[in-house]
Protein backbone atom coordinates (compact mmCIF):
# COMPACT_ATOMS: atom_id res chain seq x y z
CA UNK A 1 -3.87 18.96 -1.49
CA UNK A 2 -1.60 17.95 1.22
CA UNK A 3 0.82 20.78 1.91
CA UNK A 4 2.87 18.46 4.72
CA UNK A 5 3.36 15.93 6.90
CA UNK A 6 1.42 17.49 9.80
CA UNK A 7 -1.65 17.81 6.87
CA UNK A 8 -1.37 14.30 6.23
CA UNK A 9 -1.40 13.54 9.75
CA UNK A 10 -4.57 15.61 10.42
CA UNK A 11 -6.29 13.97 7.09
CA UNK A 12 -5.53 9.97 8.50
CA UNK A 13 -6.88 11.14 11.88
CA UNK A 14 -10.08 12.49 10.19
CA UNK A 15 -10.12 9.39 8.00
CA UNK A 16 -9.28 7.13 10.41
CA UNK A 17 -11.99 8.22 12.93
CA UNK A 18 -15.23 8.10 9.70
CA UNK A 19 -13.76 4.62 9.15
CA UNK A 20 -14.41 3.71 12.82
CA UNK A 21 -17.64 5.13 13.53
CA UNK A 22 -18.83 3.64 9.92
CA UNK A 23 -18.83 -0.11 10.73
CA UNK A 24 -17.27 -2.03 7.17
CA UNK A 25 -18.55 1.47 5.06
CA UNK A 26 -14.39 1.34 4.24
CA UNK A 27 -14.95 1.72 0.41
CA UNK A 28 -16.85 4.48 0.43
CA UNK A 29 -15.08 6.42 3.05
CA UNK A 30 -11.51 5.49 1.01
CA UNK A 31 -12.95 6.37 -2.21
CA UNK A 32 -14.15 9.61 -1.01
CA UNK A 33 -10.01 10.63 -0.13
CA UNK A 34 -8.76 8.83 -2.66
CA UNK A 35 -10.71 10.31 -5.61
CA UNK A 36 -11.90 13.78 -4.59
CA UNK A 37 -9.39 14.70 -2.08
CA UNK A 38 -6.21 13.79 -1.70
CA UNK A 39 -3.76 11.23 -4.25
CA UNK A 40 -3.75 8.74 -2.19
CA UNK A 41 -3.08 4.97 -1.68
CA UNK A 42 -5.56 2.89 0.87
CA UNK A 43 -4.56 -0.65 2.04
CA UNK A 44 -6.86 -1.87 4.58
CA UNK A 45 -6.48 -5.24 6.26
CA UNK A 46 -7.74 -7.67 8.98
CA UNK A 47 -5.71 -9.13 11.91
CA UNK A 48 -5.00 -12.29 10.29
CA UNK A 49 -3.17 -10.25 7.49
CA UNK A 50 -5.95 -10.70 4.93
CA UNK A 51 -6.69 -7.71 2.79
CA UNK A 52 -9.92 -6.23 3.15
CA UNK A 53 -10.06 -3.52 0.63
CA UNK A 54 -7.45 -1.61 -1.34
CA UNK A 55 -7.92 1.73 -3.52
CA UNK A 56 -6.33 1.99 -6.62
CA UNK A 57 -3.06 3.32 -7.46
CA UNK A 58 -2.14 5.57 -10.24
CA UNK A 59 1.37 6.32 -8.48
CA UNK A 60 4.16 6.44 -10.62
CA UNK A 61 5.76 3.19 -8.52
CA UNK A 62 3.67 0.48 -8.27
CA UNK A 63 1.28 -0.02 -5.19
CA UNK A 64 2.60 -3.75 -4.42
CA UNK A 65 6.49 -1.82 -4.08
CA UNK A 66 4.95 1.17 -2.40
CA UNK A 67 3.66 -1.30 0.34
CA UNK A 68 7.06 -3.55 0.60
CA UNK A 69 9.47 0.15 0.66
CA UNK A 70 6.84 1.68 3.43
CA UNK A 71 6.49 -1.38 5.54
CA UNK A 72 10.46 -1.61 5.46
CA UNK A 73 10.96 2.12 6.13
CA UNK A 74 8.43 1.59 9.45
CA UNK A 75 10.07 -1.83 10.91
CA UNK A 76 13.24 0.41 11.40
CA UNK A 77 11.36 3.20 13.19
CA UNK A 78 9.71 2.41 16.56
CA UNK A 79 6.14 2.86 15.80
CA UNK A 80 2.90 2.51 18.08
CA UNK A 81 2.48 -0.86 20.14
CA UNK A 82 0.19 -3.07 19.21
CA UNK A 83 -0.76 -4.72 22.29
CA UNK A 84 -2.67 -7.83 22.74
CA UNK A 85 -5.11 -6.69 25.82
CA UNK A 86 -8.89 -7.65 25.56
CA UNK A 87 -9.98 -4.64 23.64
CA UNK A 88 -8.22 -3.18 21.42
CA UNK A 89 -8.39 1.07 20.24
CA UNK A 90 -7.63 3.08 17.96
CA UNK A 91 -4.08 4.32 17.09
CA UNK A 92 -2.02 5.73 14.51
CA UNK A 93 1.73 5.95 13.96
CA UNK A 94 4.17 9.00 13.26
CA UNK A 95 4.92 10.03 9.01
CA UNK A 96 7.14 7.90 7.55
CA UNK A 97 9.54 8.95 4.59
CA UNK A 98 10.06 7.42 2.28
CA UNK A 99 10.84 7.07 -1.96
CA UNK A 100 9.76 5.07 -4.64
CA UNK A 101 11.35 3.40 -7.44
CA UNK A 102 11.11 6.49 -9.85
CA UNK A 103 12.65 9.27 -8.19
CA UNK A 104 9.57 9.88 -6.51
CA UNK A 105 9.03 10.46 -2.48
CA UNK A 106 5.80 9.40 -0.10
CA UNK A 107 4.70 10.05 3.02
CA UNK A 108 3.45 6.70 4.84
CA UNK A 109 1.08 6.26 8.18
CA UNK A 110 0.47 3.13 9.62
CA UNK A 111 -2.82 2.93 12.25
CA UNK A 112 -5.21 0.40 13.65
CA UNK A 113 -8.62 0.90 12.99
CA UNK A 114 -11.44 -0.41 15.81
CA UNK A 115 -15.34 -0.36 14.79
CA UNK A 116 -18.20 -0.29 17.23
CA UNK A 117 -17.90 -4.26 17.31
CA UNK A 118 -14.09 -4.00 18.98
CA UNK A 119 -13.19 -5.52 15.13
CA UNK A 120 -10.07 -4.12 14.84
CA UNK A 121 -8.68 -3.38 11.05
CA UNK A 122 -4.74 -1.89 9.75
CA UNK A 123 -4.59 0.60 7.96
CA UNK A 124 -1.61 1.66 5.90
CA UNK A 125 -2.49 4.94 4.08
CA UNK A 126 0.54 6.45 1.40
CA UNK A 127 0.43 9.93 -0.20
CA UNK A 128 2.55 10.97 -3.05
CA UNK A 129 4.35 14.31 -2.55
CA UNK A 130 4.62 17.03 -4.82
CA UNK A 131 7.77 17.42 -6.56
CA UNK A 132 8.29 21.13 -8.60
CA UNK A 133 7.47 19.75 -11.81
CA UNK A 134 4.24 18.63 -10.80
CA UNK A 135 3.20 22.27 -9.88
């Protein structure tokens, strides 16, 4: 399990960089967090905005809220730049903080994923933290 935000961190970095060497393996790779790992939600999507793939949620606020409360908490941080030069690279934002819609609180990390192709992919990964009564 996650312990905090610098775990998290570490976990999207190692995530991050399988999903980059692993040219469109992103199921697999997700899965592999989301089920035997860490409880966590995957959203994956293309420039254009279209979803590519998306893990299931079995957080107690629903994944479609998770998504609109994280992206809201990040447009009023400064996060990385996304810049438009000819190739793009790999990057990864701070931990966002942020709470759900049942008393419950995520952490949220928002990076851009680049395969060996110079595709580039976002990724917006969201972990569930432990409150005391789920110890």
């Amino acid at each position: 399990m996650v312990s905090c935000p610098c775990s998290f961190q570490r976990m999207v970095t190692q995530m991050m960089y399988q999903l980059e060497d692993n040219n469109q393996n992103f199921e697999s790779i997700a899965d592999s967090y989301h089920e035997y790992k860490y409880p966590i939600f995957c959203y994956i999507q293309d420039t254009s905005g279209k979803m590519v793939y998306r893990t299931d949620s079995d957080f107690p606020t629903d994944a479609d809220a998770l998504l609109e409360r994280f992206r809201a908490q990040a447009g009023k941080e400064d996060t990385f730049i996304i810049t438009n030069d000819n190739k793009p690279a790999t990057d990864q934002s701070g931990v966002f903080m942020f709470n759900g819609t049942k008393d419950d609180d995520y952490l949220g990390i928002l990076a851009t994923i680049v395969t060996p192709n110079d595709t580039a992919y976002h990724l917006s990964l969201i972990y569930r933290q432990q409150s005391l009564f789920d110890i």
